[in-house]
Protein backbone atom coordinates (compact mmCIF):
# COMPACT_ATOMS: atom_id res chain seq x y z
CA UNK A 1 6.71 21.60 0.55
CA UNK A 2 4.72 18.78 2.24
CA UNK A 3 3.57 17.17 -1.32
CA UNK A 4 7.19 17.86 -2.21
CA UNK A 5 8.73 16.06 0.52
CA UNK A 6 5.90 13.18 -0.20
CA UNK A 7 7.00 12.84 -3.55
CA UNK A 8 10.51 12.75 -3.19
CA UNK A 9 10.18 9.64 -0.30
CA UNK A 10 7.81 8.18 -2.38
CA UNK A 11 9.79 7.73 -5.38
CA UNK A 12 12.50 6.00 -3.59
CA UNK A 13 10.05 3.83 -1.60
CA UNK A 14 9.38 2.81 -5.35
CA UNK A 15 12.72 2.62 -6.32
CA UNK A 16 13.51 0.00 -2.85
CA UNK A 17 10.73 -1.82 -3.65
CA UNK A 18 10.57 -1.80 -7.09
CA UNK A 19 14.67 -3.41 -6.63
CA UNK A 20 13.40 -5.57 -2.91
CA UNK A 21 10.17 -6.99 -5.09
CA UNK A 22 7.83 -4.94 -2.19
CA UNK A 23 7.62 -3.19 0.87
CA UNK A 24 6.81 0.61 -0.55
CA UNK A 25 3.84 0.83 1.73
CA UNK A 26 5.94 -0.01 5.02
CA UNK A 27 7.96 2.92 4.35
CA UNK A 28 5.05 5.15 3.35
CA UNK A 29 3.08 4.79 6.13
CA UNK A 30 4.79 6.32 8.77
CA UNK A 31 5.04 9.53 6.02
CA UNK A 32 1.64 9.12 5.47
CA UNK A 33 0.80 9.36 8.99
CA UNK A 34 2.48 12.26 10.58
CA UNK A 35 2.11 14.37 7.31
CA UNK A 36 -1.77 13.63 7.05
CA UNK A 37 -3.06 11.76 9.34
CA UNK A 38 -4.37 8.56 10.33
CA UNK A 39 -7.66 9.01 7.81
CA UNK A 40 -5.38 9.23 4.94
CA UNK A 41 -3.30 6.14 4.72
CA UNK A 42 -5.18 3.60 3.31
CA UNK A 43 -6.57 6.19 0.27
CA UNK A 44 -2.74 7.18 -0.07
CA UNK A 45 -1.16 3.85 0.12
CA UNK A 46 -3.98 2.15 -1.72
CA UNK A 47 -3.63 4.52 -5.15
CA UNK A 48 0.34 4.53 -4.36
CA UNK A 49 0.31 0.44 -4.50
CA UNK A 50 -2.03 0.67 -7.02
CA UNK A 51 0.05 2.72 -9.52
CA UNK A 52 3.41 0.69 -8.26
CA UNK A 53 1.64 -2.64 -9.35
CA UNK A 54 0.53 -1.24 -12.59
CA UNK A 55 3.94 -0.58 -13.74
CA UNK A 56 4.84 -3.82 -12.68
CA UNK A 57 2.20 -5.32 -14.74
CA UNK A 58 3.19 -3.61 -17.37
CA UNK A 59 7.29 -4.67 -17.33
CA UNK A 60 6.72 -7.90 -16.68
CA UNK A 61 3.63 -8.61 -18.57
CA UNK A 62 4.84 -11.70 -20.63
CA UNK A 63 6.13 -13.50 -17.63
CA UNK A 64 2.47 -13.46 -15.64
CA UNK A 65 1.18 -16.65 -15.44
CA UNK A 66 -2.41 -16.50 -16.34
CA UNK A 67 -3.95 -19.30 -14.22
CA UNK A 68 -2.61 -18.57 -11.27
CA UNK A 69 -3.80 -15.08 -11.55
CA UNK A 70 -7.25 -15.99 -12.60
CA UNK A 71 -7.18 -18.65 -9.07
CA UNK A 72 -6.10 -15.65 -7.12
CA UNK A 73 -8.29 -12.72 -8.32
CA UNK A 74 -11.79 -13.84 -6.60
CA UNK A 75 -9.95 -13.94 -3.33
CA UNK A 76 -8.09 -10.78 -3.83
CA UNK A 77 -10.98 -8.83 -4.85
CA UNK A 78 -13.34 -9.85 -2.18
CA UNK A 79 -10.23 -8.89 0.08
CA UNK A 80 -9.81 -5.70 -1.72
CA UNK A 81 -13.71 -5.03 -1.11
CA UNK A 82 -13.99 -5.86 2.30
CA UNK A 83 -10.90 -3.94 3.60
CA UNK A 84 -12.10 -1.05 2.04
CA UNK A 85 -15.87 -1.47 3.61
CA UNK A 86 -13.58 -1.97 7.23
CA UNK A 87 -11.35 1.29 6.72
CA UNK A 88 -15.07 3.46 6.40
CA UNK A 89 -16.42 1.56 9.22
CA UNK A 90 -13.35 2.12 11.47
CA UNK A 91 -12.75 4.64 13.87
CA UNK A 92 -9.91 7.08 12.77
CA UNK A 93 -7.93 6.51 16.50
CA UNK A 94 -8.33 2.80 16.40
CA UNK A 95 -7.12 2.71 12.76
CA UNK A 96 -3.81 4.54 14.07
CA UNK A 97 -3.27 2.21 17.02
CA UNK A 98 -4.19 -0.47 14.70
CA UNK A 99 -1.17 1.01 12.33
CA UNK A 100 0.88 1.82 15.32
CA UNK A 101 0.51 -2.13 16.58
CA UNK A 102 0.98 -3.70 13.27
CA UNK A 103 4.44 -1.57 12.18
CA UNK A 104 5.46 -2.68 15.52
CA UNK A 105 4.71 -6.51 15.31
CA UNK A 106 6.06 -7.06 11.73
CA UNK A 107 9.54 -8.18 11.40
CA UNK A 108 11.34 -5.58 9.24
């Protein structure tokens, strides 16, 4: 029932964001959090955002401008490596206050 119930808000996180242009994982998170725990957000949200954009890609392939991406990709891979070396180095109950204070500060 719990993967159930995941799925189901899930897919219309996609469908809002997919419509809004983002915001899935803002949604998510909360989910995330009280079904599984603090540990299991970024792996969740990470592979969720990473099959979201990959549909993107896909439908909107010939509009991507190339050089931009190619300016933008060093950046967001040393980003992508770096947050992931933080979220093993973390503890798990300053990760969820860290959660806990940023869904707070963000205007939504």
């Amino acid at each position: 029932m719990v993967i159930f119930s995941l799925a189901i808000v899930s897919f219309f996180a996609w469908l809002i964001s997919t419509l809004a242009g983002g915001g899935s994982p803002f949604m998510l998170i909360p989910l995330v959090n009280s079904i599984q725990g603090a540990a299991s957000v970024p792996p969740v949200i990470t592979i969720g955002m990473f099959l979201g954009n990959a549909h993107r890609i896909g439908l909107f392939w010939r509009y991507i401008d190339w050089k931009l991406t190619l300016w933008y990709a060093p950046g967001g891979i040393l980003g992508a490596m770096l947050g992931a070396y933080t979220f093993t180095q973390i503890h798990i109950d300053w990760l969820q206050l860290l959660i806990g204070v940023f869904l707070v500060v963000i205007p939504i």
